[in-house]
Protein backbone atom coordinates (compact mmCIF):
# COMPACT_ATOMS: atom_id res chain seq x y z
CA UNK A 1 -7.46 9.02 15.39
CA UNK A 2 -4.55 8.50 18.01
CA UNK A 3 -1.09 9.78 16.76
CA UNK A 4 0.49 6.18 16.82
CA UNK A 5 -2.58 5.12 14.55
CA UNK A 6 -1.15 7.88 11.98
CA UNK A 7 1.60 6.91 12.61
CA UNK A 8 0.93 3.45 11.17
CA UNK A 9 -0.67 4.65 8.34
CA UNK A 10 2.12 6.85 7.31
CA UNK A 11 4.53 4.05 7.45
CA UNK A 12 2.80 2.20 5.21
CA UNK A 13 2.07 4.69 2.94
CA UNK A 14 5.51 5.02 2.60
CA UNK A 15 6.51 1.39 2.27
CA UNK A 16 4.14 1.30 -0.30
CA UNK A 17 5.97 4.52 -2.13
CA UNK A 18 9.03 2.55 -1.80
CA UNK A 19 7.62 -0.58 -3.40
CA UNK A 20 6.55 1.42 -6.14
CA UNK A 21 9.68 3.43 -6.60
CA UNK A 22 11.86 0.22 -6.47
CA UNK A 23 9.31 -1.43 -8.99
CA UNK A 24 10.32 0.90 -11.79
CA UNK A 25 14.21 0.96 -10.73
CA UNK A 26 14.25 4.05 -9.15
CA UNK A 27 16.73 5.49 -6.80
CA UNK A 28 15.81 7.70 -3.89
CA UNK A 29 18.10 9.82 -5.21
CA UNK A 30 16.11 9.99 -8.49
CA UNK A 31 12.79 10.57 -6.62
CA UNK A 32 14.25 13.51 -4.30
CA UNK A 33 15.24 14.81 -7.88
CA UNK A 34 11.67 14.18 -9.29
CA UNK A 35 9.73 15.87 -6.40
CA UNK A 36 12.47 18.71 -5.54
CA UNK A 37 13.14 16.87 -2.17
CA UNK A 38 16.16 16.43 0.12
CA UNK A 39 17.17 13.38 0.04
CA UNK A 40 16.82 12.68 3.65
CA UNK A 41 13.15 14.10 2.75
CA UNK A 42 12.38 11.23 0.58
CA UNK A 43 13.96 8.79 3.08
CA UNK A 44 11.76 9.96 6.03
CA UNK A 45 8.65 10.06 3.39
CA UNK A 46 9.45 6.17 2.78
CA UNK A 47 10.22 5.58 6.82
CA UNK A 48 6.79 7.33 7.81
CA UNK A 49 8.13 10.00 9.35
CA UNK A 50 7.05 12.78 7.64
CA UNK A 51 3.31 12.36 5.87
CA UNK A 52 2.15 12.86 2.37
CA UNK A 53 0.15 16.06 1.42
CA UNK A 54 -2.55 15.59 -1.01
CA UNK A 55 -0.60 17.04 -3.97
CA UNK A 56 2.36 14.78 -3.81
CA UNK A 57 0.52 12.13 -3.82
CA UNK A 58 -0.56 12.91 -6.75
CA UNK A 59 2.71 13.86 -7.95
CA UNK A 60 3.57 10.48 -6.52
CA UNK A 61 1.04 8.59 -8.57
CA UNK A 62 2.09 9.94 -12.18
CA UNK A 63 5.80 9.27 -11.44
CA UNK A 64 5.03 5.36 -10.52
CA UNK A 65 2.50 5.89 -13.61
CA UNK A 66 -0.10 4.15 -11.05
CA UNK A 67 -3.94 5.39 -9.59
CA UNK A 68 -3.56 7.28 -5.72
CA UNK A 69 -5.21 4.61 -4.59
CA UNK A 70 -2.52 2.19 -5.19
CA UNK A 71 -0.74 4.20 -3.19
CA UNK A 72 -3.09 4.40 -0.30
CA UNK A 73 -4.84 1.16 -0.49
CA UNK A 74 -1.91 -1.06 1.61
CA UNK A 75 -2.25 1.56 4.10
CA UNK A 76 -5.93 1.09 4.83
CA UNK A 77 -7.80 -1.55 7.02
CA UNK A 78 -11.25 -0.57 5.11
CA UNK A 79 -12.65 -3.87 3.93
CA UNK A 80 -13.10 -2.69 0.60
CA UNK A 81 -9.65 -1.24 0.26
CA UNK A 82 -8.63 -4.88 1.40
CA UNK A 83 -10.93 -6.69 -1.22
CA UNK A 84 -9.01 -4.47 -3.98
CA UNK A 85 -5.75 -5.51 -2.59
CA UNK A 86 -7.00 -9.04 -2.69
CA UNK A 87 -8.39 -8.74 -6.21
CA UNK A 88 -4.79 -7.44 -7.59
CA UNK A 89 -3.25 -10.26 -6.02
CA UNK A 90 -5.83 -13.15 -7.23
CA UNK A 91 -5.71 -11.47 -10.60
CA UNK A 92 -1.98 -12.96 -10.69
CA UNK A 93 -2.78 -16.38 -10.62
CA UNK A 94 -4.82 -19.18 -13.07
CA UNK A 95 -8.28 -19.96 -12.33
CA UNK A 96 -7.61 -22.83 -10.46
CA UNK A 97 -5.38 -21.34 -7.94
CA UNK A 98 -7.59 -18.33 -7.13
CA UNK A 99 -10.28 -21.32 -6.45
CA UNK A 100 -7.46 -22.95 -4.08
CA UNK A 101 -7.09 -19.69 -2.13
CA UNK A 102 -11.04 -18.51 -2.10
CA UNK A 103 -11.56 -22.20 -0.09
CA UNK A 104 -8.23 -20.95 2.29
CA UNK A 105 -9.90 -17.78 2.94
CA UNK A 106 -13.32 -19.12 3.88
CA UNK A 107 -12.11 -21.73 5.86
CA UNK A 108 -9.89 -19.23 7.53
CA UNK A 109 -13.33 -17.31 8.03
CA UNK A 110 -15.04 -20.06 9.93
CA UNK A 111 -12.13 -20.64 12.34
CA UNK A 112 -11.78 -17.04 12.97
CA UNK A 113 -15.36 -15.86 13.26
CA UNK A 114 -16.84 -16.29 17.05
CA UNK A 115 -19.29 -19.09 17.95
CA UNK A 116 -22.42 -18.29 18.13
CA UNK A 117 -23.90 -20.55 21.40
């Protein structure tokens, strides 16, 4: 993996620990507290400048009261990390609106996908 592919993924890891921090009204300041972190620590966690071990993570995860995945998943370009990202979303709309955006998607599909001669 090249460094400015890490890179990418810790960046989004830690937009997605900001999202969740901000979700339950948390300060930075709070979190530092919560983990035993500098402040600046927690800021360059958030900014992608520093990664995330394994055990913070986890540590992570129980603050937010959310899976590691969650956590993880924005940061991935898996397909099936994608399709749960897409299921959390659809699962926020009515029936007829998820319909709506499954006939976006496959449309979007068939303009995307190459020709076949």
């Amino acid at each position: 993996m090249t460094k400015s592919a890490k890179q990418e993924i810790n960046q989004k890891i830690g937009q997605s620990i900001a999202k969740h921090r901000k979700v339950i009204g948390m300060t930075q300041a709070e979190l530092a507290e919560r983990l035993d972190l500098s402040l600046d620590a927690v800021s360059r966690l958030e900014r992608g400048n520093i990664g995330l071990s394994v055990v913070r993570l986890f540590e992570l995860a129980e603050i937010f009261s959310c899976e590691t995945t969650d956590l993880l998943d924005e940061a991935s370009h898996r397909p099936r990390d994608m399709a749960r990202q897409l299921e959390k979303l659809l699962g926020q709309v009515d029936d007829t609106e998820r319909l709506k955006l499954l006939a976006i998607v496959e449309q979007m599909v068939r303009m995307l996908r190459p020709k076949s001669s």
